[in-house]
N, C-alpha and C. Protein backbone atom coordinates (compact mmCIF):
# COMPACT_ATOMS: atom_id res chain seq x y z
N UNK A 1 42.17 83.63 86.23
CA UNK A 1 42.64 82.39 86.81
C UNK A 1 44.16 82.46 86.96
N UNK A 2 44.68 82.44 88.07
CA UNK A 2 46.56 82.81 89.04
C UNK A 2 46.92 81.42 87.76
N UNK A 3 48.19 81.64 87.64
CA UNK A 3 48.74 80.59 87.05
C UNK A 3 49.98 79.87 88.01
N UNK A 4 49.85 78.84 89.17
CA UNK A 4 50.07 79.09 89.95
C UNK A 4 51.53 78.20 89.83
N UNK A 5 51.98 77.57 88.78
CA UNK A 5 52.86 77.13 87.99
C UNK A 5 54.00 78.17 87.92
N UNK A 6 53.69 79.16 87.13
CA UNK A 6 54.61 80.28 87.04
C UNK A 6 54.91 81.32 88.20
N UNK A 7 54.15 80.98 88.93
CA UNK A 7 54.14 82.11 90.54
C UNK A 7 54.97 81.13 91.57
N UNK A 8 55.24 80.25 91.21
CA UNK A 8 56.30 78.72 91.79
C UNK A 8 57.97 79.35 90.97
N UNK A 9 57.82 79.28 89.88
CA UNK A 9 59.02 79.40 88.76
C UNK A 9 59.33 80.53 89.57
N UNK A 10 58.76 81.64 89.42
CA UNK A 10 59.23 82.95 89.76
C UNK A 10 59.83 83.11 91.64
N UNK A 11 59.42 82.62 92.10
CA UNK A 11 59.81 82.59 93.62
C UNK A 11 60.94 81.50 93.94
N UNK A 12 61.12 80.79 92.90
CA UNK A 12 62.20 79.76 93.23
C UNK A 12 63.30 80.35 92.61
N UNK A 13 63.27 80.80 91.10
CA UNK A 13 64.55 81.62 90.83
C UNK A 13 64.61 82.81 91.75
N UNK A 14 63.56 83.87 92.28
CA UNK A 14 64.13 84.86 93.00
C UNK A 14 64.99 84.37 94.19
N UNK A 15 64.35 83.23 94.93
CA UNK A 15 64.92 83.00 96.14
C UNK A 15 66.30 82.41 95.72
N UNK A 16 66.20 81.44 94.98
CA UNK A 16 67.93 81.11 94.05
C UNK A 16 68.74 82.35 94.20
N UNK A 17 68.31 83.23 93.41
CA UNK A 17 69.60 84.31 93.02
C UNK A 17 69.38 85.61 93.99
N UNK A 18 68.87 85.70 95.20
CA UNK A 18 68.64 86.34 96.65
C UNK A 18 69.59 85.38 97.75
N UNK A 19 69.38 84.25 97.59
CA UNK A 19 70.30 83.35 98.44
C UNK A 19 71.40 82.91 97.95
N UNK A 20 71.68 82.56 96.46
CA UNK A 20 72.88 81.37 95.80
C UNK A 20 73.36 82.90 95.44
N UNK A 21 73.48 84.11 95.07
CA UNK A 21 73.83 84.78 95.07
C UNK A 21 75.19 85.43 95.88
N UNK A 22 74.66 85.77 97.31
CA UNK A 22 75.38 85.79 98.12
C UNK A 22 76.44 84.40 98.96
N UNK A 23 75.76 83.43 98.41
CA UNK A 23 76.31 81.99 98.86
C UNK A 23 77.89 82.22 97.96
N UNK A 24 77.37 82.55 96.33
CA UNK A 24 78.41 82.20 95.41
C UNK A 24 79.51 83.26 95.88
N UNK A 25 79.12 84.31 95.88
CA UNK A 25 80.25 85.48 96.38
C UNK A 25 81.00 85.04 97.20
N UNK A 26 80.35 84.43 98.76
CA UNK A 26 81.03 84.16 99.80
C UNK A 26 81.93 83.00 99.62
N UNK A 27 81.71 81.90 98.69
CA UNK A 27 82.41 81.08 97.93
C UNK A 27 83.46 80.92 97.39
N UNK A 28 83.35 82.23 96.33
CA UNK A 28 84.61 82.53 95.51
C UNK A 28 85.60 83.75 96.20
N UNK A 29 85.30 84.06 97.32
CA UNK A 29 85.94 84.97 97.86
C UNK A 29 87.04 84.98 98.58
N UNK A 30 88.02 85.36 98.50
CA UNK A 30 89.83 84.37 99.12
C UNK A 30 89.44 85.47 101.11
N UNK A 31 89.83 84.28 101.66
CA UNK A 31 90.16 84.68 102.75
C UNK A 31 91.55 85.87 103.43
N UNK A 32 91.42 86.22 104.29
CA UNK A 32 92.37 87.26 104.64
C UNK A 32 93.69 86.69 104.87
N UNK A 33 93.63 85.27 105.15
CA UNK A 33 94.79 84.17 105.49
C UNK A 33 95.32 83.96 104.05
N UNK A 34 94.39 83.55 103.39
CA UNK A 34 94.84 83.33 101.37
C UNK A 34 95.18 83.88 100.80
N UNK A 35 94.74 85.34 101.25
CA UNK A 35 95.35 86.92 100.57
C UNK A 35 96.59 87.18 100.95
N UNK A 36 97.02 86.88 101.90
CA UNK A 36 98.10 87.28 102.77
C UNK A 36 99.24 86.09 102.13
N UNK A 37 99.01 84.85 102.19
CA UNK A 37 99.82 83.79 101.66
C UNK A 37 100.52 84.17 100.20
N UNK A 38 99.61 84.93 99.40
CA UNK A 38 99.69 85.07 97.98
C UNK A 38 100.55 86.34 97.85
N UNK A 39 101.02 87.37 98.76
CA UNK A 39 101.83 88.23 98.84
C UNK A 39 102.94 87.21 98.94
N UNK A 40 104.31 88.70 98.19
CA UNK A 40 105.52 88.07 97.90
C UNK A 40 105.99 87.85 99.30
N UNK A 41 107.28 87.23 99.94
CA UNK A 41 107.95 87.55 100.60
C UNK A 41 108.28 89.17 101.82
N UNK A 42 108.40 89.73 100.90
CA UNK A 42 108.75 90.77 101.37
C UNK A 42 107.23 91.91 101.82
N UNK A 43 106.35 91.52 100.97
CA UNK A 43 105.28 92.33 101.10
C UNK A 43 104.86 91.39 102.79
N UNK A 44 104.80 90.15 102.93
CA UNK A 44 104.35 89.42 104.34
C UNK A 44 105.26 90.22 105.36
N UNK A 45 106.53 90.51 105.05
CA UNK A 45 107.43 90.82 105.73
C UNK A 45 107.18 92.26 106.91
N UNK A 46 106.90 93.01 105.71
CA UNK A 46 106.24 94.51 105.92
C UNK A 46 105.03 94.50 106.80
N UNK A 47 104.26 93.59 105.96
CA UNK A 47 102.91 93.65 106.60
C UNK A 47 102.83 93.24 108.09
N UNK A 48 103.08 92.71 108.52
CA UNK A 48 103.33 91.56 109.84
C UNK A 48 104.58 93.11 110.68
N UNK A 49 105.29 93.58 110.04
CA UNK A 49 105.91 94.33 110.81
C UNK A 49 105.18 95.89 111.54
N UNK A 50 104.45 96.10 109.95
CA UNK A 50 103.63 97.12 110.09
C UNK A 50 102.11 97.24 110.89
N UNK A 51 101.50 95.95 111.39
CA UNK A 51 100.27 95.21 111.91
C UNK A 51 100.15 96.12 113.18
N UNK A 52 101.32 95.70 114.23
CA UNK A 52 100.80 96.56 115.37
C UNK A 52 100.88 97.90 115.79
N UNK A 53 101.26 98.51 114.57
CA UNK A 53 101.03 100.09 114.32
C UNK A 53 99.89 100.56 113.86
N UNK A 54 99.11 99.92 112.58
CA UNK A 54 97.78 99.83 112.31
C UNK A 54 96.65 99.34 113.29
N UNK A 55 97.39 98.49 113.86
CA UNK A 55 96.17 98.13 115.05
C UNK A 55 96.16 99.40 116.61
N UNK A 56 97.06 99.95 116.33
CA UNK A 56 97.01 101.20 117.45
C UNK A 56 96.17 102.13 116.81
N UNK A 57 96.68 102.55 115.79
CA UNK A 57 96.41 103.58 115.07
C UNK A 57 94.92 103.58 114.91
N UNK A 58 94.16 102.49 114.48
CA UNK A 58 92.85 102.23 114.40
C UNK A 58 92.18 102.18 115.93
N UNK A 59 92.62 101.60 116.73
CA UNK A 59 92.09 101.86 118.51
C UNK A 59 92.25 103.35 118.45
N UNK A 60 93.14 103.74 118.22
CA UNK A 60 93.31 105.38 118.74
C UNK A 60 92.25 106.08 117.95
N UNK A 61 91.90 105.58 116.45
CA UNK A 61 90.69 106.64 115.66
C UNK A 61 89.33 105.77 116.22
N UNK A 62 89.05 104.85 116.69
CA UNK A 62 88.05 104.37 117.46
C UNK A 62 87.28 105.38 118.76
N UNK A 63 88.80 105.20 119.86
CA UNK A 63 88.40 106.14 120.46
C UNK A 63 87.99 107.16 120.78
N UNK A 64 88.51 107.96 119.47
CA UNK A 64 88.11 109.53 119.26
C UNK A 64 86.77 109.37 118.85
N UNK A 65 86.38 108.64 118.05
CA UNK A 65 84.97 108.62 117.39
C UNK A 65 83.90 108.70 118.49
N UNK A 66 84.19 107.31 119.59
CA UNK A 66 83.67 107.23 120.70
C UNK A 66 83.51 108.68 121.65
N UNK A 67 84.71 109.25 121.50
CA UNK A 67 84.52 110.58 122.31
C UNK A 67 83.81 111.32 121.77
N UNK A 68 83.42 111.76 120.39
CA UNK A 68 83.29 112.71 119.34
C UNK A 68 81.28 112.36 119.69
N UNK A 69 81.58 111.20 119.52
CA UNK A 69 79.61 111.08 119.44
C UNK A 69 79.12 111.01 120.97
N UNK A 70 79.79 111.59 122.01
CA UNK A 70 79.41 111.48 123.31
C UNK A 70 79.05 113.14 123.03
N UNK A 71 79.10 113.57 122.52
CA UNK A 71 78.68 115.27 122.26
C UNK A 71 76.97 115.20 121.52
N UNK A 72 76.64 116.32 121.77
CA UNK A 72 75.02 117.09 121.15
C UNK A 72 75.85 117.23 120.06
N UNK A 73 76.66 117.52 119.42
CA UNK A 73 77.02 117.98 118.01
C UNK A 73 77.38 116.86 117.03
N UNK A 74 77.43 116.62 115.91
CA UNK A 74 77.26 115.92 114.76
C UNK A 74 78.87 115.70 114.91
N UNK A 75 79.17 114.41 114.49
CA UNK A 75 80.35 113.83 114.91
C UNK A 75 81.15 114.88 113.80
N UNK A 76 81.67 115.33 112.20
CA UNK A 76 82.33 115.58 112.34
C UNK A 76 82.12 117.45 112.23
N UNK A 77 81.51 118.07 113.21
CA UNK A 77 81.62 119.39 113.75
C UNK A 77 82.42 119.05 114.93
N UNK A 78 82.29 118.07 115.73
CA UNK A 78 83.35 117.70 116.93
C UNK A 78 84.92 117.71 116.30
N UNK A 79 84.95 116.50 115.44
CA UNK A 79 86.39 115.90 114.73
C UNK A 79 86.65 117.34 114.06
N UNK A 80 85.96 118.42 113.38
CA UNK A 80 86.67 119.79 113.09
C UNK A 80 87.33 120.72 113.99
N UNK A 81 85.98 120.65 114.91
CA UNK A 81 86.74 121.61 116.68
C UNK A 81 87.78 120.95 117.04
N UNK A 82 87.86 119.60 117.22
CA UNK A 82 89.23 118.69 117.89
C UNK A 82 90.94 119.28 116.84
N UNK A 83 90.02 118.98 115.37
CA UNK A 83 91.51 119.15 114.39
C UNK A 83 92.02 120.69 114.82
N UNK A 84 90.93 121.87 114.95
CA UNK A 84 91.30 123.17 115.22
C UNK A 84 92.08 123.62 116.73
N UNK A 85 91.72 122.71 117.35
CA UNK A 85 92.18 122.67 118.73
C UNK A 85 93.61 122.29 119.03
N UNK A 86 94.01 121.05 118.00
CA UNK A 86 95.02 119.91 117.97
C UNK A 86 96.18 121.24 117.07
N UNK A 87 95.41 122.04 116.34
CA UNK A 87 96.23 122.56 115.26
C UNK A 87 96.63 124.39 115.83
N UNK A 88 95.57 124.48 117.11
CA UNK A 88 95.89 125.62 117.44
C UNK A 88 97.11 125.17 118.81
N UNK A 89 96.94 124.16 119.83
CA UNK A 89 98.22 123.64 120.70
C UNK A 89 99.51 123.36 119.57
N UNK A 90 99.37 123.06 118.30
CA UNK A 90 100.97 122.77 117.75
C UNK A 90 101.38 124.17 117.14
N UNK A 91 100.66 124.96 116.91
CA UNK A 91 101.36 126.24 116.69
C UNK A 91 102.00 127.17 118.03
N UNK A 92 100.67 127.43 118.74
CA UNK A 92 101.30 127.41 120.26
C UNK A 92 103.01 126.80 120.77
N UNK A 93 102.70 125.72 120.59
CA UNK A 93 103.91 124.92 121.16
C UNK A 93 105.19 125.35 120.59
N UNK A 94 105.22 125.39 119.11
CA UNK A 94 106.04 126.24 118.01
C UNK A 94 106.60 127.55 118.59
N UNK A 95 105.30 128.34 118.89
CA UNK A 95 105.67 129.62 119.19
C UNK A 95 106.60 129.70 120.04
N UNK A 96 106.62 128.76 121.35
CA UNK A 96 106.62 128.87 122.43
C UNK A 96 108.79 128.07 122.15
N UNK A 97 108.94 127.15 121.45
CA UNK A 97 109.75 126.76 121.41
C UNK A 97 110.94 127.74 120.47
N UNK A 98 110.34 128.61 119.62
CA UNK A 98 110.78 129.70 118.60
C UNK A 98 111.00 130.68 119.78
N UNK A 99 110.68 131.33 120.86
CA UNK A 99 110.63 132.06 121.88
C UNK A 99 111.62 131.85 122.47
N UNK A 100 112.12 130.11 122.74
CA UNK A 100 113.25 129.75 123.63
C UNK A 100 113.91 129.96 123.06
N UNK A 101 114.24 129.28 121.52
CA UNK A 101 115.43 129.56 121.17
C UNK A 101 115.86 130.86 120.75
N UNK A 102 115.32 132.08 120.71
CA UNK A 102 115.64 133.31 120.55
C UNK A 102 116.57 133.92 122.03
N UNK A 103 115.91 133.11 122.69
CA UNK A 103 115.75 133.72 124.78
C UNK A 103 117.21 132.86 124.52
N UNK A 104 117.89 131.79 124.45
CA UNK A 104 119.09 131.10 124.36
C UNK A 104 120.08 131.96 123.09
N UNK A 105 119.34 132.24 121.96
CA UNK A 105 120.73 133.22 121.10
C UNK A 105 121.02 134.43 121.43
N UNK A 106 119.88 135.26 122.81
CA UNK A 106 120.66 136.55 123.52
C UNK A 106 121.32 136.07 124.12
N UNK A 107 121.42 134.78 125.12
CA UNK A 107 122.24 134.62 125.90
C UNK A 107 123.07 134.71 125.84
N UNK A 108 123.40 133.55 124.40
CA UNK A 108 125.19 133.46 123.88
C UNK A 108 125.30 134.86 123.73
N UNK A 109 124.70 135.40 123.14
CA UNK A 109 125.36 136.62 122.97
C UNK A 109 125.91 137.86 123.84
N UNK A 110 125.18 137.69 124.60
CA UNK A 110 125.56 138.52 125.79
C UNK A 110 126.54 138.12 126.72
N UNK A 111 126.51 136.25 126.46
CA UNK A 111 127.79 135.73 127.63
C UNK A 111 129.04 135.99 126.23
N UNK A 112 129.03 136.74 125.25
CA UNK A 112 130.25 136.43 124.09
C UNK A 112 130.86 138.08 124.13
N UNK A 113 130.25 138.59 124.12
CA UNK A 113 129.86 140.20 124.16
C UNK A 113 130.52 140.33 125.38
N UNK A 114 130.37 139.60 126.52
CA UNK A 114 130.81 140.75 127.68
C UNK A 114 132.16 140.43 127.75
């Protein structure tokens, strides 16, 4: 015989602490406006200065992601080929600028020399 008393008890506290649970969290939880108020002076200062650099910075790693999962390959085998790619053009570029300035210290030297 169900005891249908206690099968009431039990579904009212689960649903309580499944729902008032997440209610209470969202409750006691300070907003991004409250968080921000409660910084000193100087930390608002920074922050607010530093905002639309973080907000690029995050569009710009957005986009890549977006590019990265437009591939057959697992996003980060893409984001590795991209870093190897990104890291083989700045050595390149290095080389290439280490080249000039060698190609500019014969010069002097040859316009000092003659």
């Amino acid at each position: 015989m169900p005891n249908y008393g206690l099968w009431a008890k039990m579904f009212g506290v689960g649903a309580a602490m499944c729902i008032g649970g997440p209610a209470l969290v969202m409750w006691i939880s300070p907003t991004e406006e409250e968080l921000f108020q409660r910084y000193n002076p100087e930390l608002q200062k920074r922050s607010l200065e530093n905002r639309q650099k973080n907000q690029e910075e995050f569009d710009h790693f957005v986009t890549r992601l977006k590019e990265y999962s437009k591939s057959e390959k697992p996003i980060w085998d893409v984001a590795e080929e991209d870093r190897a790619r990104t890291r083989a053009d700045l050595l390149e570029s290095q080389r290439l600028s280490a080249e000039q300035v060698a190609r500019q210290k014969e010069e002097i030297r040859r316009a000092s020399g003659s």
